[in-house]
PDB file of N, CA and C in Angstrom:
ATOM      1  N   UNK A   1       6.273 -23.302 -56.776  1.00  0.00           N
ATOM      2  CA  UNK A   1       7.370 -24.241 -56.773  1.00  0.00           C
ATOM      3  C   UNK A   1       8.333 -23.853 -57.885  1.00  0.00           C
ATOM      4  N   UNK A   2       9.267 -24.225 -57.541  1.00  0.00           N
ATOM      5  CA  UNK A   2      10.755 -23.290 -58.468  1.00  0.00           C
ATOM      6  C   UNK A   2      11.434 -24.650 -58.521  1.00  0.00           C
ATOM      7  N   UNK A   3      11.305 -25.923 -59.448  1.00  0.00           N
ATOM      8  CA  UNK A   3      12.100 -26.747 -59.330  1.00  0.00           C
ATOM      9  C   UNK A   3      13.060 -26.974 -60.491  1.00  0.00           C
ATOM     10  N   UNK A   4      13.331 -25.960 -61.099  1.00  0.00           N
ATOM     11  CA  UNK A   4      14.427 -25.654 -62.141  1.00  0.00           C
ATOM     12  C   UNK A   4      15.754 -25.130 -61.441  1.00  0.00           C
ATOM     13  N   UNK A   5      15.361 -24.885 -60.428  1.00  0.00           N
ATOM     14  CA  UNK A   5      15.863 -23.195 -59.907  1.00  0.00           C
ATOM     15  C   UNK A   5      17.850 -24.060 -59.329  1.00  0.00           C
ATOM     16  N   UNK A   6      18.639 -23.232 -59.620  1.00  0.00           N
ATOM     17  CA  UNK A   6      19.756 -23.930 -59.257  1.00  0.00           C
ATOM     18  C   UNK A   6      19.941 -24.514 -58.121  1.00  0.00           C
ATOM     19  N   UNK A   7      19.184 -24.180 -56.872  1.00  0.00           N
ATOM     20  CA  UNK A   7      18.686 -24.529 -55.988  1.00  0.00           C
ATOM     21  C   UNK A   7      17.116 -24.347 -55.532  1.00  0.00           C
ATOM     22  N   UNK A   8      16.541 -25.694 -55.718  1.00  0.00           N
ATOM     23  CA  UNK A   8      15.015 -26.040 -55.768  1.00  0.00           C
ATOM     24  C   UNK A   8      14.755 -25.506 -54.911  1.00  0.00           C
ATOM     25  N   UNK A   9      13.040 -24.757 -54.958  1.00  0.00           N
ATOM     26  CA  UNK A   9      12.320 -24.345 -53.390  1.00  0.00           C
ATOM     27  C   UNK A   9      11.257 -24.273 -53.601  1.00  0.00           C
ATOM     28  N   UNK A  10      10.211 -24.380 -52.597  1.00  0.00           N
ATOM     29  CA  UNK A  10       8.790 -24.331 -52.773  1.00  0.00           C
ATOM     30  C   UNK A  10       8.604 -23.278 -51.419  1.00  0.00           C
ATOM     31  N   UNK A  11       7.545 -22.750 -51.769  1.00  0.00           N
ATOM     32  CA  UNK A  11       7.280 -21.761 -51.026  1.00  0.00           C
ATOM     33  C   UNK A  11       5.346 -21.361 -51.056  1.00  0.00           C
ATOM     34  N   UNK A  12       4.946 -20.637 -49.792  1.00  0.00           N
ATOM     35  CA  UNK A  12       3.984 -20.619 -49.713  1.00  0.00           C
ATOM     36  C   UNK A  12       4.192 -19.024 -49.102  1.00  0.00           C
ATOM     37  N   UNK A  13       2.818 -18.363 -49.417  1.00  0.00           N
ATOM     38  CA  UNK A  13       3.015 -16.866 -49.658  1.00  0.00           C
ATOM     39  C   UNK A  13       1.505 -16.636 -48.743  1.00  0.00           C
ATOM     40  N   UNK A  14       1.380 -15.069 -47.847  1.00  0.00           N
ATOM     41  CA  UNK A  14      -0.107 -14.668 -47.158  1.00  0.00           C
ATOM     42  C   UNK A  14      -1.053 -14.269 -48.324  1.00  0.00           C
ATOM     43  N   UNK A  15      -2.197 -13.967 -48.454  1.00  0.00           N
ATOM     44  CA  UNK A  15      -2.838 -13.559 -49.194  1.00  0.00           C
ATOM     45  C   UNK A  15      -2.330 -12.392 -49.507  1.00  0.00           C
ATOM     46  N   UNK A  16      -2.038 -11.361 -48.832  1.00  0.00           N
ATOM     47  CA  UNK A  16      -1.714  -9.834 -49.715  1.00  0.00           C
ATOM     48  C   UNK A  16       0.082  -9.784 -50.131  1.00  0.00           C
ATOM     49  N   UNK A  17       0.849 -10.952 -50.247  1.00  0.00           N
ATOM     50  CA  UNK A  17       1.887 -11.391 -50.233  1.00  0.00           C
ATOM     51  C   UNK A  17       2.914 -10.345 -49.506  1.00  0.00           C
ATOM     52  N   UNK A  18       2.980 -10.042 -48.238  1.00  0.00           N
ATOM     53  CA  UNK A  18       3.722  -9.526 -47.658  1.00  0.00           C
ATOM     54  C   UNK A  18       4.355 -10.531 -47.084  1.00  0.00           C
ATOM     55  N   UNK A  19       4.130 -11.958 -46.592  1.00  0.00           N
ATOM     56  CA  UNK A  19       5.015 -12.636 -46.245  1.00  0.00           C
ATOM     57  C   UNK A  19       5.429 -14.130 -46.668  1.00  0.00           C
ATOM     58  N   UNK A  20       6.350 -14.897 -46.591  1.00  0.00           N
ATOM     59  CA  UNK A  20       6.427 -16.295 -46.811  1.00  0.00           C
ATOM     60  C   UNK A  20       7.064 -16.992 -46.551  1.00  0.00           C
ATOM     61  N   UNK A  21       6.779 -18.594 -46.807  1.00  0.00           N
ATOM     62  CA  UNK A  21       7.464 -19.411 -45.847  1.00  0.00           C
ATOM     63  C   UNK A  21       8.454 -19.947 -46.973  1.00  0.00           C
ATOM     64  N   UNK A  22       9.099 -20.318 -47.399  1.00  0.00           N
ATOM     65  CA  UNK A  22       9.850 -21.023 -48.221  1.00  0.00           C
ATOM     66  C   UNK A  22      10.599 -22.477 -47.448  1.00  0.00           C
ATOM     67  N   UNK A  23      10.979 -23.715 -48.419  1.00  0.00           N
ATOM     68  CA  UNK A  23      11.531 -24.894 -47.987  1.00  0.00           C
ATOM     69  C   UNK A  23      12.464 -24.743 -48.806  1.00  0.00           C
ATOM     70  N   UNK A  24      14.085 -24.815 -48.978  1.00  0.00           N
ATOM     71  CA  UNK A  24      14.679 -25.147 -50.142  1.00  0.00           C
ATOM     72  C   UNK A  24      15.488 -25.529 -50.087  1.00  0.00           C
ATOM     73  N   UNK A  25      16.850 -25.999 -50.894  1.00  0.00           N
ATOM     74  CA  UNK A  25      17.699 -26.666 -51.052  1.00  0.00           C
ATOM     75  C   UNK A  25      19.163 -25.787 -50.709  1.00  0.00           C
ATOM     76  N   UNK A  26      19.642 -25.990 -50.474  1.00  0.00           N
ATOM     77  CA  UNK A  26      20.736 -25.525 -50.082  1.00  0.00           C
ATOM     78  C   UNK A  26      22.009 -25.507 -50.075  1.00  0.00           C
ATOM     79  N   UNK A  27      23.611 -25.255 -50.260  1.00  0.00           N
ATOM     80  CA  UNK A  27      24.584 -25.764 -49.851  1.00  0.00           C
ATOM     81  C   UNK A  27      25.661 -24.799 -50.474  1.00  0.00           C
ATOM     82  N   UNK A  28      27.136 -25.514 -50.911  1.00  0.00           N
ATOM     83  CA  UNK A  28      28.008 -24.835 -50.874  1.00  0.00           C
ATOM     84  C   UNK A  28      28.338 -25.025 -52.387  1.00  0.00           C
ATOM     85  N   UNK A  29      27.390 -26.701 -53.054  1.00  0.00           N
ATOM     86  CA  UNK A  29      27.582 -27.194 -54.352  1.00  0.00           C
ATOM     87  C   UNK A  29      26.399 -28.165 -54.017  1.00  0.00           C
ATOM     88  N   UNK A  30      25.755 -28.165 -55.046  1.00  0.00           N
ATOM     89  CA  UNK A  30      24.585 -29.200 -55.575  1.00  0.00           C
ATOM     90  C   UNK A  30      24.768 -30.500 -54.623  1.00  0.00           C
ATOM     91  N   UNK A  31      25.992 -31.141 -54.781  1.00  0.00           N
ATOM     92  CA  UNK A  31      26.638 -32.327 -54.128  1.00  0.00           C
ATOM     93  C   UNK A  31      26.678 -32.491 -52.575  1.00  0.00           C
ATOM     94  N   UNK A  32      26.614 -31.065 -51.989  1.00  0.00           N
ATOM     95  CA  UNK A  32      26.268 -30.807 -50.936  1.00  0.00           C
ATOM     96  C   UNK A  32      25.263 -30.624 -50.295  1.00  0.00           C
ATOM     97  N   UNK A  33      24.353 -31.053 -50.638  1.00  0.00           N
ATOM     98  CA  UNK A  33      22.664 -30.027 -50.633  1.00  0.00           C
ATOM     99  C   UNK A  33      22.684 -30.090 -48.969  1.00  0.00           C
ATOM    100  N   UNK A  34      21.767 -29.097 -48.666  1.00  0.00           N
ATOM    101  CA  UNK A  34      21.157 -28.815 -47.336  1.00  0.00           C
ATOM    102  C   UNK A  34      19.823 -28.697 -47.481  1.00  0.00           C
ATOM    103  N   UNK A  35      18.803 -28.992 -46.412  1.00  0.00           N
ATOM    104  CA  UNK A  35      17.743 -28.695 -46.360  1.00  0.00           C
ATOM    105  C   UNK A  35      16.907 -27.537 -45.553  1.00  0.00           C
ATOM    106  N   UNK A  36      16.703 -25.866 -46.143  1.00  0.00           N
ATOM    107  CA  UNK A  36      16.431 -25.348 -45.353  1.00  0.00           C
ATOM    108  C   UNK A  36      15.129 -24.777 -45.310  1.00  0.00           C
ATOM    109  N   UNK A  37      14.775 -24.534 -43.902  1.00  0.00           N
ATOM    110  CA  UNK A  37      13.144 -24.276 -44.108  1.00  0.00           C
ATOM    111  C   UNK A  37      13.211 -22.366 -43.105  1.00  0.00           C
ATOM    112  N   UNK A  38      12.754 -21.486 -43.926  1.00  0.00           N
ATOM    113  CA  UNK A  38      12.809 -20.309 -43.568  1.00  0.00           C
ATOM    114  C   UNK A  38      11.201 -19.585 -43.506  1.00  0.00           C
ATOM    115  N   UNK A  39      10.657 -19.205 -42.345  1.00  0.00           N
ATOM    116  CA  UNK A  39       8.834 -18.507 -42.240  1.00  0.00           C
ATOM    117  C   UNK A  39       9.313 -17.354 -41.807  1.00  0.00           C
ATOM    118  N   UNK A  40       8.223 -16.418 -42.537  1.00  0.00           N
ATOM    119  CA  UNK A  40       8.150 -15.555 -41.432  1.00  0.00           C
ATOM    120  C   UNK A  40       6.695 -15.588 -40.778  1.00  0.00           C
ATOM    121  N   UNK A  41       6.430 -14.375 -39.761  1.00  0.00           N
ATOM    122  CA  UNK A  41       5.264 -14.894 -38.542  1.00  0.00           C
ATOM    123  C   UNK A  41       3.847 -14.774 -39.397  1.00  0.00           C
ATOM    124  N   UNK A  42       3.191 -15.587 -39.616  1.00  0.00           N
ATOM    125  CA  UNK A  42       1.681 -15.887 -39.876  1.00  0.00           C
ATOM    126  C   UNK A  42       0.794 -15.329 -39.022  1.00  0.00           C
ATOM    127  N   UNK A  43      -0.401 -15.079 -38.864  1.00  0.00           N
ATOM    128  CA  UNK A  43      -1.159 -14.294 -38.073  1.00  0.00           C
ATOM    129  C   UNK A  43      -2.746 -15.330 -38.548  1.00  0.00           C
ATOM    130  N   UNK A  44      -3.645 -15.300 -37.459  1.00  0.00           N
ATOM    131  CA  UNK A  44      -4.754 -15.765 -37.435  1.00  0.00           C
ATOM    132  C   UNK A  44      -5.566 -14.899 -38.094  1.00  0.00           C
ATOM    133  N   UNK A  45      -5.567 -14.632 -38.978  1.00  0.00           N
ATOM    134  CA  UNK A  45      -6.962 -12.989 -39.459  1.00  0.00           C
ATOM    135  C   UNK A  45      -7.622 -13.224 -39.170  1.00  0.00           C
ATOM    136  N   UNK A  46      -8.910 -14.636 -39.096  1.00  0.00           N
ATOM    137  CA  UNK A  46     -10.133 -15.053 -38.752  1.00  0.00           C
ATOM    138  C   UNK A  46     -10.270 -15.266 -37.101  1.00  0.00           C
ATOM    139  N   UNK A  47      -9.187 -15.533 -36.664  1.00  0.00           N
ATOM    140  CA  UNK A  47      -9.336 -15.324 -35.502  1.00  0.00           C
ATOM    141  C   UNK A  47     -10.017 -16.873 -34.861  1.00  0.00           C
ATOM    142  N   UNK A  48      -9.662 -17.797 -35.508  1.00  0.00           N
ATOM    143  CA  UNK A  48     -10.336 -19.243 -35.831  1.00  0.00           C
ATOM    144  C   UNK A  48      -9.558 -20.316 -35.890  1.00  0.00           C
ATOM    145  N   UNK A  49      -8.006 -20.450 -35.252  1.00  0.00           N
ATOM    146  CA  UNK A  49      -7.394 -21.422 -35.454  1.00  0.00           C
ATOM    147  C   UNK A  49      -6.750 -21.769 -36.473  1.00  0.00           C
ATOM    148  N   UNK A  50      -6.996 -20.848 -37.686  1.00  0.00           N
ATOM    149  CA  UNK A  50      -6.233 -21.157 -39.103  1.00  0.00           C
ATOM    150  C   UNK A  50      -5.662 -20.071 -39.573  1.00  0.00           C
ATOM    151  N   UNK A  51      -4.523 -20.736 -39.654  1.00  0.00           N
ATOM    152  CA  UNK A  51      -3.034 -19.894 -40.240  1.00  0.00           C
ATOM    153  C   UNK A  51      -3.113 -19.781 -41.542  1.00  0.00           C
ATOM    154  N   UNK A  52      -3.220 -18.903 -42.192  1.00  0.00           N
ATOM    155  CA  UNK A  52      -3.266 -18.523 -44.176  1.00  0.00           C
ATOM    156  C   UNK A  52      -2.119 -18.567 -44.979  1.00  0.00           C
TER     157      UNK A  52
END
């Protein structure tokens, strides 16, 4: 979580961090915020219904 960050975001990363999902704030000015949510594709490794 980056909530200093000039625009806040939290983010979640794969185990060998090649990929991630991030949620964050957004806009053109603070006053403006947007809410954006950006993944990239997750993969089952276990092969078990659960996304890492």
């Amino acid at each position: 979580m980056e909530p200093n960050d000039v625009y806040p975001y939290i983010y979640w990363a794969s185990v060998d961090g090649s990929n991630q999902d991030f949620i964050n704030v957004s806009g053109s000015s603070p006053s403006h915020a947007n809410i954006d949510i950006n993944s990239g594709t997750f993969t089952d490794a276990d092969d078990n219904g659960v996304y890492r």
